[in-house]
N, C-alpha and C. Protein backbone atom coordinates (compact mmCIF):
# COMPACT_ATOMS: atom_id res chain seq x y z
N UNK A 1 -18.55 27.01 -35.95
CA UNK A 1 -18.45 25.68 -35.41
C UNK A 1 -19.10 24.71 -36.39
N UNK A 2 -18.33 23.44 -36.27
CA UNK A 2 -18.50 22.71 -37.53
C UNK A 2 -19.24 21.18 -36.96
N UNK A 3 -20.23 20.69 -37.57
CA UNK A 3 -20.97 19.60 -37.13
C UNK A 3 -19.74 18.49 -37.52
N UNK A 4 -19.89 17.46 -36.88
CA UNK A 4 -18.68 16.57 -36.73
C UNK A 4 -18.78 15.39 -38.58
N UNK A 5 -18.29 15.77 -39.39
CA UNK A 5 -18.77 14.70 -40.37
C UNK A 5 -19.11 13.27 -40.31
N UNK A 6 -19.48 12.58 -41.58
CA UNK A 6 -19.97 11.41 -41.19
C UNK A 6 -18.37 10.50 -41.06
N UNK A 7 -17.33 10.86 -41.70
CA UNK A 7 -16.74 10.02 -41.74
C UNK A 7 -15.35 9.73 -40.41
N UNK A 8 -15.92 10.81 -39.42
CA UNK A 8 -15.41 11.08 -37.98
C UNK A 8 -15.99 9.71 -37.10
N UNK A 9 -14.89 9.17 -36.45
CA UNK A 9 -15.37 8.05 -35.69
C UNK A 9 -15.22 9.01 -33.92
N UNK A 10 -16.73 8.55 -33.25
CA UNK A 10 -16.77 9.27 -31.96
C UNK A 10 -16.17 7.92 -31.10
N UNK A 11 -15.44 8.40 -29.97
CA UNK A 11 -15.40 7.01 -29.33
C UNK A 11 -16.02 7.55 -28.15
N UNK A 12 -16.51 6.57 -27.57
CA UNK A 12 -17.37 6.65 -26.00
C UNK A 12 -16.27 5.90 -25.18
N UNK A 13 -16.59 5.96 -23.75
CA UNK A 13 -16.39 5.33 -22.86
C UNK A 13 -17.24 4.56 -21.85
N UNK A 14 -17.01 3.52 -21.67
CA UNK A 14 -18.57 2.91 -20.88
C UNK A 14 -17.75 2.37 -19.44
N UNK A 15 -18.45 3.20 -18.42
CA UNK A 15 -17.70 2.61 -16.74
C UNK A 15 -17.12 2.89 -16.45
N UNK A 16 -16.77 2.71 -15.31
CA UNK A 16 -15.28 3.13 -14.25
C UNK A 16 -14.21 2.32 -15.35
N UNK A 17 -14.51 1.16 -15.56
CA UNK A 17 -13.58 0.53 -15.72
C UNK A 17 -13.05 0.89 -17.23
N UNK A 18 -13.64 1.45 -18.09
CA UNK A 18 -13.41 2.06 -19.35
C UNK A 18 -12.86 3.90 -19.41
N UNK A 19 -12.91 3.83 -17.94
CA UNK A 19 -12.52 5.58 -17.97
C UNK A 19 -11.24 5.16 -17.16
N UNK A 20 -10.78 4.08 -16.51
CA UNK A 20 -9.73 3.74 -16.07
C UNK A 20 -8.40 3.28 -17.19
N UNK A 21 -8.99 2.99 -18.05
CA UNK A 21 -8.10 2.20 -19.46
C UNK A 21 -7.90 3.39 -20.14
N UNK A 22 -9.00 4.69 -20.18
CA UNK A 22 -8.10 5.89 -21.29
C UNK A 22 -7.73 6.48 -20.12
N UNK A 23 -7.27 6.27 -19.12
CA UNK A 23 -6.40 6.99 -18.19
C UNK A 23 -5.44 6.70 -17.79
N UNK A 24 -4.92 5.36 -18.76
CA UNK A 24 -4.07 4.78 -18.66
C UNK A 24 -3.47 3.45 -17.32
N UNK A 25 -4.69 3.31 -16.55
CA UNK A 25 -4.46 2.67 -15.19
C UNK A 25 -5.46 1.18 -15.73
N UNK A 26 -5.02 0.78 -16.54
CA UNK A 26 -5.42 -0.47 -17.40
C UNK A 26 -5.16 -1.42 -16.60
N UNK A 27 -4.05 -1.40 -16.17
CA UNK A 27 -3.60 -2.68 -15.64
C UNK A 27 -3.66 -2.76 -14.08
N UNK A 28 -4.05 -3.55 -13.39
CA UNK A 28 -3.75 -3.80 -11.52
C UNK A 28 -3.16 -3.45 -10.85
N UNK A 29 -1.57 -3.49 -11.52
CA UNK A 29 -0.54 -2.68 -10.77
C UNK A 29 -0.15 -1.34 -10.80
N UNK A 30 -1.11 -0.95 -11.92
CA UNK A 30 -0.74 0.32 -12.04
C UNK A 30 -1.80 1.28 -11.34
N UNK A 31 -2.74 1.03 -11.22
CA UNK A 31 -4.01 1.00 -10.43
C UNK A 31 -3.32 1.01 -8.94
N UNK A 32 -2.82 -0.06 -8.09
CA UNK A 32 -2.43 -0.37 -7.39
C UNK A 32 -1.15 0.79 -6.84
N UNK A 33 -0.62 1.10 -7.85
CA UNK A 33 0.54 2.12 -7.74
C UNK A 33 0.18 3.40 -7.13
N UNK A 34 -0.96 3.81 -8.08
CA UNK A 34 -2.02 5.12 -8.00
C UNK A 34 -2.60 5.39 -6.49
N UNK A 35 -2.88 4.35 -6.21
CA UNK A 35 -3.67 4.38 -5.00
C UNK A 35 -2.96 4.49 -4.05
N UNK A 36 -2.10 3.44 -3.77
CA UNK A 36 -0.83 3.75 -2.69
C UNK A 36 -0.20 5.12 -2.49
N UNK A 37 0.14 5.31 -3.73
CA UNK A 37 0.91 7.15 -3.88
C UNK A 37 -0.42 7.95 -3.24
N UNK A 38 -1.59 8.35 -3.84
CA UNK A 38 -2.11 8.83 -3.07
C UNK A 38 -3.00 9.04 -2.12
N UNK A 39 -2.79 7.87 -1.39
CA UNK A 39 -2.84 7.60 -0.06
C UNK A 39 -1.68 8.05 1.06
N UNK A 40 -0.56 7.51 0.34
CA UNK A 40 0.67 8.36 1.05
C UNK A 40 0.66 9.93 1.18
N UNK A 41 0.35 10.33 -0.08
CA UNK A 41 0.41 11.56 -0.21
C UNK A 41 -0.38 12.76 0.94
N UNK A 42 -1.85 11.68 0.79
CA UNK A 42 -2.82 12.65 1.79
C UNK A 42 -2.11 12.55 3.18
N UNK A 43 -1.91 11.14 3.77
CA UNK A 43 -1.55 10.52 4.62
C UNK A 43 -0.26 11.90 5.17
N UNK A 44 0.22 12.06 4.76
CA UNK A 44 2.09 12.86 5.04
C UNK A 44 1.15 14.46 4.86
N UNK A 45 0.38 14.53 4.07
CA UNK A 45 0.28 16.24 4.16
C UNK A 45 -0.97 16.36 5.29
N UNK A 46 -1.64 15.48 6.04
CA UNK A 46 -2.22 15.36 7.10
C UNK A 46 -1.54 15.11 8.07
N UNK A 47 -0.34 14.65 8.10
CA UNK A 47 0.45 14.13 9.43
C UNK A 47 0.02 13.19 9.89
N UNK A 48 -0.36 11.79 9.59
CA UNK A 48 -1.48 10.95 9.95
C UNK A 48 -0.41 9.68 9.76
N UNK A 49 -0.39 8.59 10.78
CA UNK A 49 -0.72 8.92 11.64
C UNK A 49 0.09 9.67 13.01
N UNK A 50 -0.38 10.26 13.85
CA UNK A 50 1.02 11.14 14.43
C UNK A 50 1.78 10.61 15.15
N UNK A 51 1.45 9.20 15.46
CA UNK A 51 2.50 7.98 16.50
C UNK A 51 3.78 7.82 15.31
N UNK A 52 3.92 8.17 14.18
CA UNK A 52 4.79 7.88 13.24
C UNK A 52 6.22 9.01 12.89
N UNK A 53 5.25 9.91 13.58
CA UNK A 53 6.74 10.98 13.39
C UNK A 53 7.28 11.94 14.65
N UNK A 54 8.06 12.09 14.41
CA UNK A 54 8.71 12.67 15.35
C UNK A 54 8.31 14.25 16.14
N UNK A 55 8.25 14.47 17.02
CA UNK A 55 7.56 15.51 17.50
C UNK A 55 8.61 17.01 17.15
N UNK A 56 9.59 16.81 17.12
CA UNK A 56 10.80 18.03 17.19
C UNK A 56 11.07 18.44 15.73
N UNK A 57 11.19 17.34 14.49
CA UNK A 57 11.42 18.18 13.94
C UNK A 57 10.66 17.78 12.52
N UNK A 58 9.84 16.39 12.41
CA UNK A 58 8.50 15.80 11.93
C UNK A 58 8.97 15.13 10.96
N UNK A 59 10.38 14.47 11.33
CA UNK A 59 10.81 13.25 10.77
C UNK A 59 10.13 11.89 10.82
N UNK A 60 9.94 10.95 9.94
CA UNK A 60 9.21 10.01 10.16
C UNK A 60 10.27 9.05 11.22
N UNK A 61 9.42 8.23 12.21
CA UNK A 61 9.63 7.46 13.25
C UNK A 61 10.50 6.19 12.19
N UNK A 62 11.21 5.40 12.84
CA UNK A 62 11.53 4.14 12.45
C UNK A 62 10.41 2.93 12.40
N UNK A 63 10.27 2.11 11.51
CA UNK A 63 9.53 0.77 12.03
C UNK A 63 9.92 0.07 13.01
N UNK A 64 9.44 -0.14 14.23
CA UNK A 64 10.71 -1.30 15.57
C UNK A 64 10.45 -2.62 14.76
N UNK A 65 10.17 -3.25 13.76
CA UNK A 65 10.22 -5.03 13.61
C UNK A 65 11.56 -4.76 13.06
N UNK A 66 12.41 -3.42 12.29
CA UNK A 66 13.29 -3.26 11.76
C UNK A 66 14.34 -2.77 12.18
N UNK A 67 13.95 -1.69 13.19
CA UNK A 67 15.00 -0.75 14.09
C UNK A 67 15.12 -1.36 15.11
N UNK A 68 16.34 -0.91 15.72
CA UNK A 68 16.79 -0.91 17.25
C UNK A 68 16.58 0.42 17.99
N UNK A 69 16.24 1.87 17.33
CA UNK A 69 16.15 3.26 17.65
C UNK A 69 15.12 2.87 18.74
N UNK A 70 15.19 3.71 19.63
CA UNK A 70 14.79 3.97 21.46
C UNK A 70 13.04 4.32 20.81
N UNK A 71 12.72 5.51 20.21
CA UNK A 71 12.16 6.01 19.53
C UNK A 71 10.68 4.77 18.56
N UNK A 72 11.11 3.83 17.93
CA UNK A 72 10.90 3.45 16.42
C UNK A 72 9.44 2.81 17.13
N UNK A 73 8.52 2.88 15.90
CA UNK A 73 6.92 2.96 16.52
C UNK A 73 6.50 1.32 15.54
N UNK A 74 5.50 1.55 16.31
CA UNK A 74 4.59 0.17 15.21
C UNK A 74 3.62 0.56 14.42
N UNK A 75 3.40 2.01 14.54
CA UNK A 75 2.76 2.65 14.03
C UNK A 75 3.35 3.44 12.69
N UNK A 76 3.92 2.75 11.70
CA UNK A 76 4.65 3.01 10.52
C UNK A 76 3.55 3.50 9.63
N UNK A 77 4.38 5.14 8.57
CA UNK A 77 3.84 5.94 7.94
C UNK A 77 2.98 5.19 6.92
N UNK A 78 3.84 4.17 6.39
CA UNK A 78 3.67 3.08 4.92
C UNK A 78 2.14 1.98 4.97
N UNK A 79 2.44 1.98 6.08
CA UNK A 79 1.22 0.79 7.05
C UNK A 79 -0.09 0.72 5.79
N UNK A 80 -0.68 1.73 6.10
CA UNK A 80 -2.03 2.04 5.51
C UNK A 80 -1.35 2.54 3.61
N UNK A 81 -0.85 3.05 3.42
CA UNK A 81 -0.69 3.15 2.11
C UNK A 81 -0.23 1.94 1.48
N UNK A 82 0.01 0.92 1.93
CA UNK A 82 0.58 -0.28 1.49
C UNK A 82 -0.78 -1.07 1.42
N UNK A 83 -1.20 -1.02 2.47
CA UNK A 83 -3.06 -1.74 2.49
C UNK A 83 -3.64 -1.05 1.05
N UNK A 84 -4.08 -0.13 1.19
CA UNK A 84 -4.87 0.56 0.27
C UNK A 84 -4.20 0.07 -1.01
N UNK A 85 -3.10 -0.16 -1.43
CA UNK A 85 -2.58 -0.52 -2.92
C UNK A 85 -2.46 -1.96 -2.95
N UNK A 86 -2.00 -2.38 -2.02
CA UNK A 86 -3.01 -4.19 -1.83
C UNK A 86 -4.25 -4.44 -2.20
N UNK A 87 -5.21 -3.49 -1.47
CA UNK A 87 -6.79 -3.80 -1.88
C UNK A 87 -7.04 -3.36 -3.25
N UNK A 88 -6.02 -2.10 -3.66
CA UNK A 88 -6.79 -1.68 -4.89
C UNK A 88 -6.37 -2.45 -6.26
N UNK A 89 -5.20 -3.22 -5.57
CA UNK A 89 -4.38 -4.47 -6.85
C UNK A 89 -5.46 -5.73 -6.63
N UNK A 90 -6.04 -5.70 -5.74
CA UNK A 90 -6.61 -7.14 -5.50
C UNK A 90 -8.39 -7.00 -5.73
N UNK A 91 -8.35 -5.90 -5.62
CA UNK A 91 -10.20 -5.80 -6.05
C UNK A 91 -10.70 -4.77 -7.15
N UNK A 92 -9.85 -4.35 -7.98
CA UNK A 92 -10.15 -3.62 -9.05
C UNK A 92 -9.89 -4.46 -10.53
């Protein structure tokens, strides 16, 4: 193992916000993107929330401001994953 020479440049990272830029989530919306996805993600492999899907065969429910279905909830899957990538576009 070889000591790093002098003419090797080390780069650091300083902060959330500098470990967010070599991770490529530089920008708000992309940040924003990240968060939403996995929020959805946990959200659907938890079944959460369960007013949103269907009991028979665990299809997601309709939105009613959109549907006419007998069925369609106000309690939409997107609800909270849409918040969370709002807040994380608007405060990061």
């Amino acid at each position: 193992m070889q000591a790093p020479s002098a003419g090797v440049a080390v780069e650091t990272v300083d902060g959330v916000r500098g470990m967010l830029v070599k991770m490529g989530l530089a920008q708000p919306s992309s940040r924003a993107f990240v968060a939403g996805v996995t929020a959805a993600g946990l959200l659907y492999i938890a079944g959460k929330p369960n007013a949103a899907f269907r009991e028979e065969d665990g299809s997601m429910k309709p939105f009613s401001l959109i549907s006419s279905e007998l069925d369609a909830t106000t309690t939409h899957f997107l609800l909270l994953p849409s918040a969370v990538a709002i807040a994380a576009f608007l405060f990061t």
